[in-house]
Protein backbone atom coordinates (compact mmCIF):
# COMPACT_ATOMS: atom_id res chain seq x y z
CA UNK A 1 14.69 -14.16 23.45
CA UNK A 2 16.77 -11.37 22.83
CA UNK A 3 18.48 -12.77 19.48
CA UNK A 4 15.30 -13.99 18.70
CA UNK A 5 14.00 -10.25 18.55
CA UNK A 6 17.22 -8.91 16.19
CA UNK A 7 16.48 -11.44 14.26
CA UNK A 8 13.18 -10.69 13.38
CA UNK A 9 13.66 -6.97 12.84
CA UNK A 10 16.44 -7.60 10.81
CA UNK A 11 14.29 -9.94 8.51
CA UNK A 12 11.53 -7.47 8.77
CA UNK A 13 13.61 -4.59 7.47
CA UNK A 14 15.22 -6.70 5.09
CA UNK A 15 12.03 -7.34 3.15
CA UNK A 16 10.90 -3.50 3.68
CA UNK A 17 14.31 -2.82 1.83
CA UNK A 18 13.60 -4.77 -0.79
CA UNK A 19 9.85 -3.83 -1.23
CA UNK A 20 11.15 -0.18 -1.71
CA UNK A 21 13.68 -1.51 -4.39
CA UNK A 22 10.59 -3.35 -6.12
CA UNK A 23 8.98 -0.11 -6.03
CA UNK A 24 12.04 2.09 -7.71
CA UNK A 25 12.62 -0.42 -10.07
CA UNK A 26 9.20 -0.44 -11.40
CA UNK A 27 9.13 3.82 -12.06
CA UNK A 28 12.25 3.16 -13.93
CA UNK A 29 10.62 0.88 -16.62
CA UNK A 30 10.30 2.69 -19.93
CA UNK A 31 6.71 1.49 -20.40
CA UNK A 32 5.33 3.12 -17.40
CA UNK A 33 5.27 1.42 -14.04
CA UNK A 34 3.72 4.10 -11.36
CA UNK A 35 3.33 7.17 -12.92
CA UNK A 36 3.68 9.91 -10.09
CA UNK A 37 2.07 13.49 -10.31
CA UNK A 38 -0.40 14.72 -13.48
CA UNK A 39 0.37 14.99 -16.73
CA UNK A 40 3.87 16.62 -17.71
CA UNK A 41 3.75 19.94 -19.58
CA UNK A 42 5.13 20.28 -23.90
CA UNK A 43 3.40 19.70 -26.92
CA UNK A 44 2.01 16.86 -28.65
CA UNK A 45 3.23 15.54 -32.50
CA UNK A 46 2.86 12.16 -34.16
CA UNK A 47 4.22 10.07 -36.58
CA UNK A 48 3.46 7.16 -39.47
CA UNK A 49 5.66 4.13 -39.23
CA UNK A 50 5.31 0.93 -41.18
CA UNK A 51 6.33 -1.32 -38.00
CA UNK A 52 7.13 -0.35 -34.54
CA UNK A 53 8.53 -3.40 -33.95
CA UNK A 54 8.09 -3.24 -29.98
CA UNK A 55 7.70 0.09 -29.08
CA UNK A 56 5.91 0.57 -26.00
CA UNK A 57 3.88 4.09 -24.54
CA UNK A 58 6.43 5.17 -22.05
CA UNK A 59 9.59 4.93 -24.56
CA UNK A 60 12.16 7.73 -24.97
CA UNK A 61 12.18 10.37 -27.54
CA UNK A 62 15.73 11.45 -27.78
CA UNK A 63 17.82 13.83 -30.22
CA UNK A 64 21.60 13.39 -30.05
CA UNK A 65 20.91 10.84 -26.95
CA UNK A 66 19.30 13.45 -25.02
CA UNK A 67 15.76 12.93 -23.76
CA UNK A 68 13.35 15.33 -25.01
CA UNK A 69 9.86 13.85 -24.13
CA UNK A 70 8.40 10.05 -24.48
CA UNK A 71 6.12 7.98 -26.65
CA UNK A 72 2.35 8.80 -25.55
CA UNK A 73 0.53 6.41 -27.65
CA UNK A 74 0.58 4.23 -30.52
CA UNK A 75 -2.69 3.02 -32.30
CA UNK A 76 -3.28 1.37 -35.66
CA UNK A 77 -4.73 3.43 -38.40
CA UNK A 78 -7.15 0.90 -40.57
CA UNK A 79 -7.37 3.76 -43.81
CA UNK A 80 -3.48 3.38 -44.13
CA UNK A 81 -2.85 0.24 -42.27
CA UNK A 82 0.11 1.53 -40.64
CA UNK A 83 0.70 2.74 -37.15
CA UNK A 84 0.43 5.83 -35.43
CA UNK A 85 2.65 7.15 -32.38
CA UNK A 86 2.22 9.55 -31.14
CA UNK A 87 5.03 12.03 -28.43
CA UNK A 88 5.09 14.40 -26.01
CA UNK A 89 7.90 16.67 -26.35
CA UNK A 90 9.40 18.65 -23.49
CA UNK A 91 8.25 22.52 -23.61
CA UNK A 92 11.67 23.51 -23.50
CA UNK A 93 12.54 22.11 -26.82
CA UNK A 94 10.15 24.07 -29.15
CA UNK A 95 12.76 24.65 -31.90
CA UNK A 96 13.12 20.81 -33.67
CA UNK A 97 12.66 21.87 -37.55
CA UNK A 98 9.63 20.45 -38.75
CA UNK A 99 11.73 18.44 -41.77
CA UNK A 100 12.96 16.72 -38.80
CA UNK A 101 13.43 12.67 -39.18
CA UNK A 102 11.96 9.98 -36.92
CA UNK A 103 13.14 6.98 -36.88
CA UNK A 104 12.75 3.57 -34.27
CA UNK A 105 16.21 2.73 -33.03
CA UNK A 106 17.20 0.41 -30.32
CA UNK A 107 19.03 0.93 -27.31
CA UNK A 108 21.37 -2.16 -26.91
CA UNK A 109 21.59 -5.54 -28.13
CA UNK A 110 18.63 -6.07 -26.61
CA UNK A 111 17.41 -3.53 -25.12
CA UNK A 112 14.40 -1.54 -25.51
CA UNK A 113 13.00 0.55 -28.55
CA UNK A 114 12.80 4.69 -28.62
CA UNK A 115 12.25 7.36 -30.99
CA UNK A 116 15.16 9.01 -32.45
CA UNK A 117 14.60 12.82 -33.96
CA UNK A 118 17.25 13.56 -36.63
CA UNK A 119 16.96 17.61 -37.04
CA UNK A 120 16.50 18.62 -40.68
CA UNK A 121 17.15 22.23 -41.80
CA UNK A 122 13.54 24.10 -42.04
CA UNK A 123 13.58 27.53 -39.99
CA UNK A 124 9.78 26.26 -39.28
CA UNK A 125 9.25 24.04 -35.99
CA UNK A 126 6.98 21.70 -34.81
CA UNK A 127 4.36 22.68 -32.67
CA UNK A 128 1.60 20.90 -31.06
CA UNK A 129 -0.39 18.66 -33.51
CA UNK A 130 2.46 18.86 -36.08
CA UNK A 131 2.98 15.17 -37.89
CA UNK A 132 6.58 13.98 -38.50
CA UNK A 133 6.64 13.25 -42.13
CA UNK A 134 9.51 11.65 -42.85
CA UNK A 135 9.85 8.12 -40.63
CA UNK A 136 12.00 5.04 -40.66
CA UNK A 137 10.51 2.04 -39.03
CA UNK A 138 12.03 -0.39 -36.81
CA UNK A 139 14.31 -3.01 -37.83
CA UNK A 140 13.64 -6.70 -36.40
CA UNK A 141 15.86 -8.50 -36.20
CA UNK A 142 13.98 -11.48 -36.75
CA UNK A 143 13.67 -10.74 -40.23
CA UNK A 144 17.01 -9.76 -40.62
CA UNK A 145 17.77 -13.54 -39.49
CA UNK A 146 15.31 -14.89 -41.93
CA UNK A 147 16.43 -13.38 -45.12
CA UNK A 148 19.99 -13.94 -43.94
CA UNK A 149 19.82 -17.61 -43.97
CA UNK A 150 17.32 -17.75 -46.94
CA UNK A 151 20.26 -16.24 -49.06
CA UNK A 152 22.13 -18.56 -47.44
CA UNK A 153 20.84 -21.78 -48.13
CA UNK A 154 20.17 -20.38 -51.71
CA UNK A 155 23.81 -19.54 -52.64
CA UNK A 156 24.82 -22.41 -50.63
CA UNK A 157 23.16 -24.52 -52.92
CA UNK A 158 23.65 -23.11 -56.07
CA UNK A 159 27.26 -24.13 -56.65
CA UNK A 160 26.04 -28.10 -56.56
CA UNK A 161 22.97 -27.68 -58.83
CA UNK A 162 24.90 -25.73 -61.64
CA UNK A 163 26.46 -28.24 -64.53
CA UNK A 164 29.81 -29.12 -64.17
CA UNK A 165 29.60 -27.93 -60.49
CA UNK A 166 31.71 -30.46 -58.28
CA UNK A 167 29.39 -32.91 -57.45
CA UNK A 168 30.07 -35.76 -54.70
CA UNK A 169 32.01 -38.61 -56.78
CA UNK A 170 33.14 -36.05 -60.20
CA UNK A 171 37.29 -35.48 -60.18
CA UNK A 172 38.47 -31.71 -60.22
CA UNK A 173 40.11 -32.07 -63.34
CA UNK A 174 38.55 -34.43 -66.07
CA UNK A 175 41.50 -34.75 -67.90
CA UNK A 176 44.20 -35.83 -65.08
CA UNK A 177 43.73 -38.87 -63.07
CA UNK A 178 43.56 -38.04 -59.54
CA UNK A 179 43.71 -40.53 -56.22
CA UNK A 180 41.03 -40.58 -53.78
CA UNK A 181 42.26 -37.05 -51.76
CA UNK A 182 41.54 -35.44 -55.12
CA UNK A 183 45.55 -34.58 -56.37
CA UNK A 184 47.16 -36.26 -59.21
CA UNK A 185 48.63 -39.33 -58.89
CA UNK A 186 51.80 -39.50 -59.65
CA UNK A 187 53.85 -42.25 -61.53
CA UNK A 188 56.33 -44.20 -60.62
């Protein structure tokens, strides 16, 4: 009876322990998870990007690899058929020039996307409502694969179409006889 008991609080604690690792892990996702507390304090700018590729609301903002606030949104503007994001930034960072760059990096191989601020050289900052001008989307890497191998298979195959291209059963060199492993055959 005894063991019996261990055993069962041991079980029982084991899946409280891993309940409260459930719960971490999910207010560590960039997206969101449980968001704890009201809304954070800074000021609000935006940006116009031709793809976010998979950006979520939740994603870092970062300068130099430092966090400075997260993506709050991201919506679709039908005038300009591009997309909108827009980021709070931390009140304690209220001197990013406003010629400042945004562009959609990734962190990792495969990791997630963020928003990386490359500082330009204005003595004006951004302030709340301020719109990033200058923007580099995200790259996917699906594409990337796609036009890769569609150059590929083009320049691949352009050596065998071209005339006088060395074509299945033609010898290297018209003039010399060759044997079948394509070198000259010699005479004896």
């Amino acid at each position: 009876m005894r063991a019996n008991r261990t055993l069962e609080i041991g079980t029982g604690l084991f899946v409280l322990l891993g309940f409260a690792a459930l719960l971490f892990l999910t207010t560590q996702l960039p997206a969101g998870g449980l968001k704890f507390g009201g809304a954070k304090a800074g000021y609000h700018v935006s940006a116009v990007f031709d793809n976010v590729g998979d950006l979520k609301v939740g994603s870092p903002v970062s300068i130099s690899g430092v966090r400075v606030g997260q993506v709050t949104g991201i919506r679709f503007d039908s005038r300009t058929f591009k997309a909108v994001v827009s980021m709070r930034i931390d009140p304690q960072y209220n001197q990013i020039p406003e010629d400042s760059f945004a562009s959609i990096e990734t962190q990792g191989l495969l990791g997630g996307k963020y928003i990386s601020l490359s500082p330009g050289g204005l003595d004006t900052y951004l302030k709340g409502g301020s719109t990033i001008e200058q923007t580099q989307s995200a790259i996917v890497l699906e594409n990337l694969i796609n036009k890769f191998f569609a150059n590929y298979s083009t320049s691949g195959q352009s050596g065998a179409n071209q005339p006088g291209g060395n074509q299945g059963g033609s010898q290297p060199n018209p003039g010399k006889a060759t044997d079948n492993s394509g070198k000259p055959e010699s005479h004896k």
